[in-house]
C-alpha atoms as a PDB file:
ATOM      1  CA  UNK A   1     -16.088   9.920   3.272  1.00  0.00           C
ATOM      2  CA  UNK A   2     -17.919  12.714   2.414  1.00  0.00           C
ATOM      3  CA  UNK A   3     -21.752  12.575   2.468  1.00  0.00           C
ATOM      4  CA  UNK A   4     -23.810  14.682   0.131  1.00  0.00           C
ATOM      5  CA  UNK A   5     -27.097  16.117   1.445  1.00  0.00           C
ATOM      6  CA  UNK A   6     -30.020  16.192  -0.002  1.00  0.00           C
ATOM      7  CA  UNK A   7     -33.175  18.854   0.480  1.00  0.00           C
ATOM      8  CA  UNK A   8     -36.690  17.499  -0.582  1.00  0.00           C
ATOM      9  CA  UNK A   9     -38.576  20.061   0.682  1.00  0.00           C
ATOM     10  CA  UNK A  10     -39.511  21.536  -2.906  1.00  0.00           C
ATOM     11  CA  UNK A  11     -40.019  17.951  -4.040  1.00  0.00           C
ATOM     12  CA  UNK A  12     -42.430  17.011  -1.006  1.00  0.00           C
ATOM     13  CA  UNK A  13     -44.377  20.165  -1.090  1.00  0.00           C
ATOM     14  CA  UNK A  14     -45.514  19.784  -4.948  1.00  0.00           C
ATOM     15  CA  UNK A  15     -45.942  15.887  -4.671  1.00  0.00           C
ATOM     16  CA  UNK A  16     -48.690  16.771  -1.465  1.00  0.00           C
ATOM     17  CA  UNK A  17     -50.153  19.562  -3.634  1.00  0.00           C
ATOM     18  CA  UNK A  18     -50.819  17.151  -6.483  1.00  0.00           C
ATOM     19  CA  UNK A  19     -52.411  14.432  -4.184  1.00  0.00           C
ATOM     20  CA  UNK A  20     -54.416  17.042  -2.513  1.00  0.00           C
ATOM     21  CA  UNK A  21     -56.173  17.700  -6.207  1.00  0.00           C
ATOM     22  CA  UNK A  22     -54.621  21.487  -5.825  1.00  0.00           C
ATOM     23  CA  UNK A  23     -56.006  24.028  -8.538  1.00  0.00           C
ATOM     24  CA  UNK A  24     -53.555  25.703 -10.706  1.00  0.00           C
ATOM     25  CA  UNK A  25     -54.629  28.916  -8.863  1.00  0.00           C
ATOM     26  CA  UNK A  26     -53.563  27.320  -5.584  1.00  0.00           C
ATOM     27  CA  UNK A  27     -50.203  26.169  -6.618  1.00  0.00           C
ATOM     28  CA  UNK A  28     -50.013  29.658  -7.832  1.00  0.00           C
ATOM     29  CA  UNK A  29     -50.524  31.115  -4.738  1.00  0.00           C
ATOM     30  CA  UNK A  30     -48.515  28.787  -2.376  1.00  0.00           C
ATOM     31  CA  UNK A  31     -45.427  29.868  -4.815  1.00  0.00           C
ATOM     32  CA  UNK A  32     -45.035  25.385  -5.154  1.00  0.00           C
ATOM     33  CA  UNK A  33     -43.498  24.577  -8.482  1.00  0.00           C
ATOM     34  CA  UNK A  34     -44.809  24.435 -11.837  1.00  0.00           C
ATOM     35  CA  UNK A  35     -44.057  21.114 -13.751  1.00  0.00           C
ATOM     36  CA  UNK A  36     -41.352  21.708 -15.468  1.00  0.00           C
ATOM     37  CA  UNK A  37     -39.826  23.087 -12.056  1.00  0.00           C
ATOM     38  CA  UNK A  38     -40.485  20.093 -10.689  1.00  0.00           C
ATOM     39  CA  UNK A  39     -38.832  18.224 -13.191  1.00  0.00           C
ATOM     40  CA  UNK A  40     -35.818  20.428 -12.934  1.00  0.00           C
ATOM     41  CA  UNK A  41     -35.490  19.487  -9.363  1.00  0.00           C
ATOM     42  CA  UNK A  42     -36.248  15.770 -10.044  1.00  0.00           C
ATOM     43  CA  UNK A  43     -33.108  16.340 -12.295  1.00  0.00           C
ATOM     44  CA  UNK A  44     -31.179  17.711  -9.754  1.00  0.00           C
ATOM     45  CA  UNK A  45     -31.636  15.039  -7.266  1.00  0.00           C
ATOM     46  CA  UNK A  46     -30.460  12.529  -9.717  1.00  0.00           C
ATOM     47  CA  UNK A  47     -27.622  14.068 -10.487  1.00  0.00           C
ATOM     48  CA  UNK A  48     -26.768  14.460  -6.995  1.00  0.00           C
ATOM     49  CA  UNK A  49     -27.722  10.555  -6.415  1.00  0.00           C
ATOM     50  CA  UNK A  50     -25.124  10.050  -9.641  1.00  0.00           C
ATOM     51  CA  UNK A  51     -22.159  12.228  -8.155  1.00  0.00           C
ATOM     52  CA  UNK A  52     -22.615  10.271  -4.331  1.00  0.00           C
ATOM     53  CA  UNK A  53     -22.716   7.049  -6.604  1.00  0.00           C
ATOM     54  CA  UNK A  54     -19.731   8.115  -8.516  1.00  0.00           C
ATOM     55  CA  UNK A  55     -17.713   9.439  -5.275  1.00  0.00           C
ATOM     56  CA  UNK A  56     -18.452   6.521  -3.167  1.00  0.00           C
ATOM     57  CA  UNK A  57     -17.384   4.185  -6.013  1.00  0.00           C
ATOM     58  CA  UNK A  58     -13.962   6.188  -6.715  1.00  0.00           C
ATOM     59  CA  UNK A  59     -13.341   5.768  -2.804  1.00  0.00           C
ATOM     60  CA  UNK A  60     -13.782   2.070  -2.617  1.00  0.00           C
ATOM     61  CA  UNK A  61     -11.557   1.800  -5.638  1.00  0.00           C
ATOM     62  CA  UNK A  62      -8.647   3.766  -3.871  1.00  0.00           C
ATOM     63  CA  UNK A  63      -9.121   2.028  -0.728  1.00  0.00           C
ATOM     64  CA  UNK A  64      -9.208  -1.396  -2.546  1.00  0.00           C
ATOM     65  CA  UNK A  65      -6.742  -0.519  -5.509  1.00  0.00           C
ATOM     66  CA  UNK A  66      -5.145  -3.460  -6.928  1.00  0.00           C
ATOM     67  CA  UNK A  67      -1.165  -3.420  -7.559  1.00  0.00           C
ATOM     68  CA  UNK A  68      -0.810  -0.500 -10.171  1.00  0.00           C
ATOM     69  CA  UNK A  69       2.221  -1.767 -12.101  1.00  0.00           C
ATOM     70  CA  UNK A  70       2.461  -4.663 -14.721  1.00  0.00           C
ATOM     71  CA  UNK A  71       3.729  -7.545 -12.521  1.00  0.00           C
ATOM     72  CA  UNK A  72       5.099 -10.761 -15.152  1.00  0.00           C
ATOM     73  CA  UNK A  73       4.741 -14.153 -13.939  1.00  0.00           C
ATOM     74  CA  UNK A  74       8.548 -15.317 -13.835  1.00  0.00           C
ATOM     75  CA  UNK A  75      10.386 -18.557 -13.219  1.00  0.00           C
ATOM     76  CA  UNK A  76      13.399 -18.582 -10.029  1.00  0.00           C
ATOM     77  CA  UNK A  77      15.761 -17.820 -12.178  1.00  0.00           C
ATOM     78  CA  UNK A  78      14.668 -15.033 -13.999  1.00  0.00           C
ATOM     79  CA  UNK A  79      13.165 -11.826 -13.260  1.00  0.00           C
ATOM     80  CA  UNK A  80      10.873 -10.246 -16.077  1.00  0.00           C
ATOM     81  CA  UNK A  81       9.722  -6.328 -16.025  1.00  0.00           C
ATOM     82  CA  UNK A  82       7.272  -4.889 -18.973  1.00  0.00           C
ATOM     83  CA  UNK A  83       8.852  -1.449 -19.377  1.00  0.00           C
ATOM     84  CA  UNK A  84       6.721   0.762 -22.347  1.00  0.00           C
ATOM     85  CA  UNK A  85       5.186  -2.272 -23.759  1.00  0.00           C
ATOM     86  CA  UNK A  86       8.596  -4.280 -24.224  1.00  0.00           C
ATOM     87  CA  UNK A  87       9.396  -7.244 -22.077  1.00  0.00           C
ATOM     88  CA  UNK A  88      12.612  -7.500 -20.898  1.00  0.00           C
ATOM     89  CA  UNK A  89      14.231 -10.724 -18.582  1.00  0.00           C
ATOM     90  CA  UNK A  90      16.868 -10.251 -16.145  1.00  0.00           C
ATOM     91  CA  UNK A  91      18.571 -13.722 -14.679  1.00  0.00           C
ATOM     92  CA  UNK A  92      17.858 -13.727 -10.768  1.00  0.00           C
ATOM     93  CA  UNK A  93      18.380 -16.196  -8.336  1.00  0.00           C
ATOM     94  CA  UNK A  94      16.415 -16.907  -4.792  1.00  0.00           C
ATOM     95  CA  UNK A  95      17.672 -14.909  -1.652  1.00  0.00           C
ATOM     96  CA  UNK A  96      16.341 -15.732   1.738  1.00  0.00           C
ATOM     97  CA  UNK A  97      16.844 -13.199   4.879  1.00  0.00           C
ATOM     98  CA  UNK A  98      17.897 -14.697   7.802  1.00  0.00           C
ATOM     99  CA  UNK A  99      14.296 -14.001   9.081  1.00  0.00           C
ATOM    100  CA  UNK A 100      12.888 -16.244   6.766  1.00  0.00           C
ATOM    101  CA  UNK A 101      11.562 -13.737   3.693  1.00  0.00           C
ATOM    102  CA  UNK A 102      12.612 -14.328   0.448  1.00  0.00           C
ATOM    103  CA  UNK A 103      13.335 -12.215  -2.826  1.00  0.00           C
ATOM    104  CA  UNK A 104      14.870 -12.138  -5.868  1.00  0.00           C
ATOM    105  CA  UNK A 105      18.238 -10.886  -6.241  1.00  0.00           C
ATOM    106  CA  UNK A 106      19.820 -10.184  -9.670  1.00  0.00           C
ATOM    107  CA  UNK A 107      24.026 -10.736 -10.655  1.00  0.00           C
ATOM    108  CA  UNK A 108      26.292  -7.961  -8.698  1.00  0.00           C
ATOM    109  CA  UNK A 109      24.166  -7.968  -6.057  1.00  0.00           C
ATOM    110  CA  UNK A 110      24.188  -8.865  -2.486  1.00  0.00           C
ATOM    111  CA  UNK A 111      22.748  -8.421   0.921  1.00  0.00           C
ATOM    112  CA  UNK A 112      23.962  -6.932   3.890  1.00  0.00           C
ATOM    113  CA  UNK A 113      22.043  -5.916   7.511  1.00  0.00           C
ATOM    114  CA  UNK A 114      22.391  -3.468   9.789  1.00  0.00           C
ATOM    115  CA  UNK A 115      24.043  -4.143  12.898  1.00  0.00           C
ATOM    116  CA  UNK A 116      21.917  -2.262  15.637  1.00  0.00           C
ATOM    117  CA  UNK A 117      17.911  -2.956  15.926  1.00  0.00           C
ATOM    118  CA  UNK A 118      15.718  -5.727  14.434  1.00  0.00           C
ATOM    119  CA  UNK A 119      17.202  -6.690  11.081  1.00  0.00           C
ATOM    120  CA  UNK A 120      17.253  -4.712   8.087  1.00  0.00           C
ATOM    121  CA  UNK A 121      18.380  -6.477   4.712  1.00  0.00           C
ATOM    122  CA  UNK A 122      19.590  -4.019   2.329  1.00  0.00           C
ATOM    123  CA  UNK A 123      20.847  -4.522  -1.063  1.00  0.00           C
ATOM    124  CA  UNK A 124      24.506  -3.544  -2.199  1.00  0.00           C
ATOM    125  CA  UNK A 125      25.526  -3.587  -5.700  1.00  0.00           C
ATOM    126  CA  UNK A 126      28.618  -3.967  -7.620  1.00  0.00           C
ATOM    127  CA  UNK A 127      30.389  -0.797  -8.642  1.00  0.00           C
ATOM    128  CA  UNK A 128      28.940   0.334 -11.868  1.00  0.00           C
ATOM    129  CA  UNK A 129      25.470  -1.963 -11.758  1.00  0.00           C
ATOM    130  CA  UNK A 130      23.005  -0.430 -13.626  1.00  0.00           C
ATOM    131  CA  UNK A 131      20.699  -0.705 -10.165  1.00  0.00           C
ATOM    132  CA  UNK A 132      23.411   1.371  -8.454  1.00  0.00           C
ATOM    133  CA  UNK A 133      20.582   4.046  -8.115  1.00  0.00           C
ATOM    134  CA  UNK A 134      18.351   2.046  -6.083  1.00  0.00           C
ATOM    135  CA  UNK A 135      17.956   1.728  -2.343  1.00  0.00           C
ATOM    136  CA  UNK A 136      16.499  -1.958  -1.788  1.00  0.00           C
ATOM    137  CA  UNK A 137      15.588  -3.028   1.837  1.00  0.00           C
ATOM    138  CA  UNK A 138      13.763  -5.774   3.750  1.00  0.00           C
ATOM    139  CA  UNK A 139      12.494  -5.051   7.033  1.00  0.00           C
ATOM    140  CA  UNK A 140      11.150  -7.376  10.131  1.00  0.00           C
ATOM    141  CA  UNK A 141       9.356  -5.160  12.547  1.00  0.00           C
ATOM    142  CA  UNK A 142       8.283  -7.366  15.050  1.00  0.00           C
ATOM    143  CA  UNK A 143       6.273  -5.925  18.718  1.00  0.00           C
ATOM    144  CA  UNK A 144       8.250  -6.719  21.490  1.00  0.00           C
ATOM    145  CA  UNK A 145       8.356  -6.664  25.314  1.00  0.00           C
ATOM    146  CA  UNK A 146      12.313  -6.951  25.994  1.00  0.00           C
ATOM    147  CA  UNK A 147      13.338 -10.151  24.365  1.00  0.00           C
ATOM    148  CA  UNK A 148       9.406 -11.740  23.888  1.00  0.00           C
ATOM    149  CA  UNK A 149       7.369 -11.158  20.946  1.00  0.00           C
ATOM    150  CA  UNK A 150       4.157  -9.571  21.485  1.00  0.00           C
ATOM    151  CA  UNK A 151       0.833 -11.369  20.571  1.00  0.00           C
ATOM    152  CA  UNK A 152      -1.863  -8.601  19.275  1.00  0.00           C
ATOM    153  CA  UNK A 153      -4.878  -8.917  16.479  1.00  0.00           C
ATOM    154  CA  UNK A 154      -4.606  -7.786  13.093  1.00  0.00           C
ATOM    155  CA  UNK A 155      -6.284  -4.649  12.151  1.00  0.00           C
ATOM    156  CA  UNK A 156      -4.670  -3.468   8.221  1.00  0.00           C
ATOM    157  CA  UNK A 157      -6.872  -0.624   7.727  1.00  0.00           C
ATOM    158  CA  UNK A 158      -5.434   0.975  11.052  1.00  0.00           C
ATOM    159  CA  UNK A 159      -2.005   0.207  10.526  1.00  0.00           C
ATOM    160  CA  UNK A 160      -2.243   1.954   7.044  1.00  0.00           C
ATOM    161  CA  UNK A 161      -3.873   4.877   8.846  1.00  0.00           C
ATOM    162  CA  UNK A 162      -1.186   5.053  11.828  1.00  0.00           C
ATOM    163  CA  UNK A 163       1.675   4.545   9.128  1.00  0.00           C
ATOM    164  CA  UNK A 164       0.050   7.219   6.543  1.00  0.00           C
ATOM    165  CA  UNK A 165       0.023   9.835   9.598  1.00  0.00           C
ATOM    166  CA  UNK A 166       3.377   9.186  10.508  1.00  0.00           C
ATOM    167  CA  UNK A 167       5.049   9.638   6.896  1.00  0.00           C
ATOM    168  CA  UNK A 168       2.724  12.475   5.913  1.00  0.00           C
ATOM    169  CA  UNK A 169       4.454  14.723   9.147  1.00  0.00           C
ATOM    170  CA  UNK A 170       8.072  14.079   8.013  1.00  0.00           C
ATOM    171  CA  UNK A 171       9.069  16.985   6.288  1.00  0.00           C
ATOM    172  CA  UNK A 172      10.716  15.970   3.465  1.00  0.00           C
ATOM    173  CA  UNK A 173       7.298  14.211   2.167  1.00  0.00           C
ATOM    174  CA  UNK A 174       5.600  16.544  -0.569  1.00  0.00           C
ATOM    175  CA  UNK A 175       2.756  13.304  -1.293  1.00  0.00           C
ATOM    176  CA  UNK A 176       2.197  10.109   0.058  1.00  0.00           C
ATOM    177  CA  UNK A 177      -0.646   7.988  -1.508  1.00  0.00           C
ATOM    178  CA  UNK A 178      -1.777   4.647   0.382  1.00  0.00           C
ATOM    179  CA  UNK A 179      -3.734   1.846  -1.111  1.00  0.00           C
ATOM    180  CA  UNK A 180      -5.219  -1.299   0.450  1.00  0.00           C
ATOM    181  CA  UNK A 181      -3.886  -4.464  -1.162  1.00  0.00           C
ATOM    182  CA  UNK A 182      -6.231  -7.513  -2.541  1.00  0.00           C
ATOM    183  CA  UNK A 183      -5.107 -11.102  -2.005  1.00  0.00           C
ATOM    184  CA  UNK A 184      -3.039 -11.828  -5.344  1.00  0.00           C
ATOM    185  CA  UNK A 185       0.332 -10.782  -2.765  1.00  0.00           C
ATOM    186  CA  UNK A 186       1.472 -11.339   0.041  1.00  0.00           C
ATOM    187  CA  UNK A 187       1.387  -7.590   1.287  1.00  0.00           C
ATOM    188  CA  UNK A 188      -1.723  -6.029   2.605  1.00  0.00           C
ATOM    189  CA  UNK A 189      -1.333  -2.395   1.405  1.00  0.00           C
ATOM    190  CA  UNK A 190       1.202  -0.578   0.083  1.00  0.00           C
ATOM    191  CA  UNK A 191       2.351   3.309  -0.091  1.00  0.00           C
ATOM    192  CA  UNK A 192       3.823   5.419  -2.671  1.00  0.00           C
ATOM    193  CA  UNK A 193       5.998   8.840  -1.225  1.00  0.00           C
ATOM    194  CA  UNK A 194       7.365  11.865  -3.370  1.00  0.00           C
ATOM    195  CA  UNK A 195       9.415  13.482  -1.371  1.00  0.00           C
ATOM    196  CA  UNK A 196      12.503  16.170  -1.338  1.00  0.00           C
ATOM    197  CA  UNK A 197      15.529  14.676   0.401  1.00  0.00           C
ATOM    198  CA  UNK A 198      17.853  18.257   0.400  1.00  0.00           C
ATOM    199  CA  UNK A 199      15.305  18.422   3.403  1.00  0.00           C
ATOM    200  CA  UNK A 200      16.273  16.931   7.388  1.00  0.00           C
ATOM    201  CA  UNK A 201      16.420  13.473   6.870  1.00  0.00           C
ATOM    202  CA  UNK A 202      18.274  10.543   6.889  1.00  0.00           C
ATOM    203  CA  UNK A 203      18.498   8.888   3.564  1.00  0.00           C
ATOM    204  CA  UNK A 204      20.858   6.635   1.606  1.00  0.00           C
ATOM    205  CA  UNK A 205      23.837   8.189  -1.011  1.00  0.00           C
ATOM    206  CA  UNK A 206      21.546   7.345  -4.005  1.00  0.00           C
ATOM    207  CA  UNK A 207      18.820   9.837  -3.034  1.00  0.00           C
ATOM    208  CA  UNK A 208      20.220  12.652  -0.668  1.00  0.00           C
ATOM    209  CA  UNK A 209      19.804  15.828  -1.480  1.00  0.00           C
ATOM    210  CA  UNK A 210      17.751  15.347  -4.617  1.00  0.00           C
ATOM    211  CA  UNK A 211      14.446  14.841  -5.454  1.00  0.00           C
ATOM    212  CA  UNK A 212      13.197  10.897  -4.672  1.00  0.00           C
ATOM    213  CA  UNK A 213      10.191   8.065  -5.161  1.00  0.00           C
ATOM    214  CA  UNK A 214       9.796   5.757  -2.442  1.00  0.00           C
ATOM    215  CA  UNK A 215       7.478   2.826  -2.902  1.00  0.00           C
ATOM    216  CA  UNK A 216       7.014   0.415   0.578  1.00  0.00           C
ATOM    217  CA  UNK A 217       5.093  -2.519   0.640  1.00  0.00           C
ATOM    218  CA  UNK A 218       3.365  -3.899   4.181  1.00  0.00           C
ATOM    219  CA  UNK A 219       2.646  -7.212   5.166  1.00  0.00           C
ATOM    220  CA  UNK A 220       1.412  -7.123   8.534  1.00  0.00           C
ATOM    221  CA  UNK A 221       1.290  -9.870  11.141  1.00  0.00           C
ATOM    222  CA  UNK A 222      -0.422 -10.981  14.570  1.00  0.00           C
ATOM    223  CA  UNK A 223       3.328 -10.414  15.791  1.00  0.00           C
ATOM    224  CA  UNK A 224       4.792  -7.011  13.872  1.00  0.00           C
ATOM    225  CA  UNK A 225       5.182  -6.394  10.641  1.00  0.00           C
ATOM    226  CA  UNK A 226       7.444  -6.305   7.167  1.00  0.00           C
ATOM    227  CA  UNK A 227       8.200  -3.770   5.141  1.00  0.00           C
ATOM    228  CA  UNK A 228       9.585  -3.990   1.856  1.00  0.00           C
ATOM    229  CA  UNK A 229      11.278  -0.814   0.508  1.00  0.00           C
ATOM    230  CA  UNK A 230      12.863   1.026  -2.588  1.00  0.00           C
ATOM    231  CA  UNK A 231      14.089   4.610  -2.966  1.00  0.00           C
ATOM    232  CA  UNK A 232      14.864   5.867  -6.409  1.00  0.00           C
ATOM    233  CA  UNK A 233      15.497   9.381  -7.414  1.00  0.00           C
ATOM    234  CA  UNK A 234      12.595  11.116  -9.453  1.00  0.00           C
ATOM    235  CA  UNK A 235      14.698  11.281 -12.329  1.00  0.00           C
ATOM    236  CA  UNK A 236      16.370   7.624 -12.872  1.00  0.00           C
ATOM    237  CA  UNK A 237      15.243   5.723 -15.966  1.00  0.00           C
ATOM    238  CA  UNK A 238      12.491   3.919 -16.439  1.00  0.00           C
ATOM    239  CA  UNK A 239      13.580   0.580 -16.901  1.00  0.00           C
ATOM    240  CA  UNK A 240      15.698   0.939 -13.477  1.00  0.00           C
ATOM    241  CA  UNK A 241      12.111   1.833 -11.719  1.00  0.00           C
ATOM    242  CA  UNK A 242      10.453  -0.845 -13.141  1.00  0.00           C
ATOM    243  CA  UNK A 243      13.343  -3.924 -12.274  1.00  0.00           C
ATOM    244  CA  UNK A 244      13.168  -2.577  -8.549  1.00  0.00           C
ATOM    245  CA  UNK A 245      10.142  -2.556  -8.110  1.00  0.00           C
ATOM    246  CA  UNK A 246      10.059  -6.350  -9.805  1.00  0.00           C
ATOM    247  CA  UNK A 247      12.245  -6.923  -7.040  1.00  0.00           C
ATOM    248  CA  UNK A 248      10.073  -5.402  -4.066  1.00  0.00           C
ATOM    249  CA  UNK A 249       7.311  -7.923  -5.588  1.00  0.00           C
ATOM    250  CA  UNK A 250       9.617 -10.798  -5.666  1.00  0.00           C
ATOM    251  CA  UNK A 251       8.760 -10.671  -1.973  1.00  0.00           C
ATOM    252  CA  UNK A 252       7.794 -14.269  -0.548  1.00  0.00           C
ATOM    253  CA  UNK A 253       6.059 -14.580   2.894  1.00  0.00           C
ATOM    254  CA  UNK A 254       5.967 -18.294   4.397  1.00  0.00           C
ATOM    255  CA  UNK A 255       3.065 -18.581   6.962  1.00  0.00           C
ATOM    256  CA  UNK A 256       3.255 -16.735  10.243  1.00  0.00           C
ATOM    257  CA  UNK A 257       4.006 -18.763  12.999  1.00  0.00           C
ATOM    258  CA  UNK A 258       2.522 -17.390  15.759  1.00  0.00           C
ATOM    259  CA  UNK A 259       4.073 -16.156  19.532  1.00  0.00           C
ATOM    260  CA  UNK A 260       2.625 -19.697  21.010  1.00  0.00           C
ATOM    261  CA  UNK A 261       3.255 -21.998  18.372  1.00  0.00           C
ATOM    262  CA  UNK A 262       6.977 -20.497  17.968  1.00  0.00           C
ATOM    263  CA  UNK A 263       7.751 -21.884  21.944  1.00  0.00           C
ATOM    264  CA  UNK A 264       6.069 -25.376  21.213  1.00  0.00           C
ATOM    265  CA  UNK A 265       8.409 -25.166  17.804  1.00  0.00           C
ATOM    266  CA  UNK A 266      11.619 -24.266  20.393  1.00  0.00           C
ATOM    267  CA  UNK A 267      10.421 -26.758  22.908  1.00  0.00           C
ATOM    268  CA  UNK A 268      10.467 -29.632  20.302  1.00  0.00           C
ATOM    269  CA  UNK A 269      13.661 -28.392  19.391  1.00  0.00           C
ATOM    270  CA  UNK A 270      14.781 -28.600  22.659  1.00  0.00           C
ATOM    271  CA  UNK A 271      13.613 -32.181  23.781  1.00  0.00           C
ATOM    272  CA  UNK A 272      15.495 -33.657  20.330  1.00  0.00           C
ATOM    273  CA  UNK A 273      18.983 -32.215  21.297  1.00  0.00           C
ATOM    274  CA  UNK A 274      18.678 -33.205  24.989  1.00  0.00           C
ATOM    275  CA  UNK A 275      17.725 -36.834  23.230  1.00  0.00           C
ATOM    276  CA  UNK A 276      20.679 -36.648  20.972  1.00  0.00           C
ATOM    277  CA  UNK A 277      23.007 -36.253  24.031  1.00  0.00           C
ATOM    278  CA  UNK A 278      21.463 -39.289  25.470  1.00  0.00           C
END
């Protein structure tokens, strides 16, 4: 954050001539300033107190921004997007991953995960879908040491730091913007990347070799992370923008279970089958 300084030293010196009882003839000859100078500089200083005010308030509201798009309360089956004032209601249905994180999914569309690495859900539509243009993915990103999850504490505002670095040096990213998250969703902050994908990269068919928005949404956990994604190129309509991002906000995280509480859960599991066998 930037700090602004300050130099009293013009303000000092005329307040300890005045309390001193200095003539006129004095201040004249110590060069200190005449009234109205001194009011000048009592102007200044406020106006320097104002902008620090001002700068320090615009800060906080960047690093505490609220979700910037117009999210619509909507029931299971039905997803709901405000697009230029108009509200307009898609049917949906409930999708859970198969690491427990659900979404909404909309008709002609389906999930699929990649086959090498922690899972990746990634949405495939139906040939001519009017989301065809979207990349939609849901990520688990857990810590691990070989097959055991790693137990660490949570510190969001350094995540968001580490994760802003890393995106900023890829060199297809012309602006990334990060913003710390309230509690209204389940994500703690989310980022928004402009980028040029005609650049080295790997990207999906809808965006490569064009211009392209990215918008990914982090929840972060005592054990990893998730990371909700969508890529759309810079020019798709507005309405197709809007529903996806609907969708990354669809997002619902059950409660963390953590590293130790997972084994007891597996343990209990466990004991009932060897019962059942019994």
């Amino acid at each position: 954050m930037k700090v602004l300084s300050k130099s009293l030293a013009l303000g000092a010196l005329s307040l300890a001539l005045v309390a001193c009882g200095a003539t006129e003839e004095e201040t004249e000859q110590t060069g200190a300033p005449q009234e109205d100078e001194t009011e000048e500089v009592s102007e200044e200083l406020e106006d320097e107190d104002t902008t620090e005010e001002a700068t320090e308030e615009e800060e906080s509201e960047e690093l505490e921004a609220g979700m910037p798009f117009t999210v619509l309360e909507s029931s299971e089956d039905e997803l709901r997007v405000e697009v230029d004032g108009e509200e307009i209601v898609h049917d949906a249905s409930i999708y859970t991953t198969t690491f427990g994180k659900e979404v909404k999914k909309l008709e002609g569309m389906e999930f699929e995960y990649t086959e090498q690495g922690q899972p990746v859900a990634y949405a495939v539509f139906e040939e001519g879908h009017f989301l065809q243009d979207v990349y939609f993915e849901v990520e688990e990103n857990l810590i691990l040491d070989g097959d055991d999850v790693i137990t660490r504490d949570v510190d969001v505002e350094n995540e968001m730091n580490m994760e802003e670095r890393m995106i900023a040096n890829r060199g297809h990213v012309e602006n990334a913007e990060f913003h710390l998250l309230d509690e209204s969703v389940p994500f703690h902050f989310y980022a928004e990347v402009e980028g040029d994908a005609s650049r080295p990269g790997h990207f999906p068919e809808n965006i490569d070799g064009d211009d392209y928005r990215q918008y990914s949404f982090y929840e972060i956990t005592e054990n990893g992370r998730y990371i909700v994604t969508i890529q759309v190129p810079a020019d798709v309509d507005a309405e197709v923008e809007a529903t996806a991002i609907a969708l990354a906000l669809s997002y619902q995280s059950d409660e963390e279970i953590s590293a130790d509480e997972l084994e007891e859960v597996e343990g209990e599991e466990e004991t009932e089958d060897e019962e059942d066998e019994e």
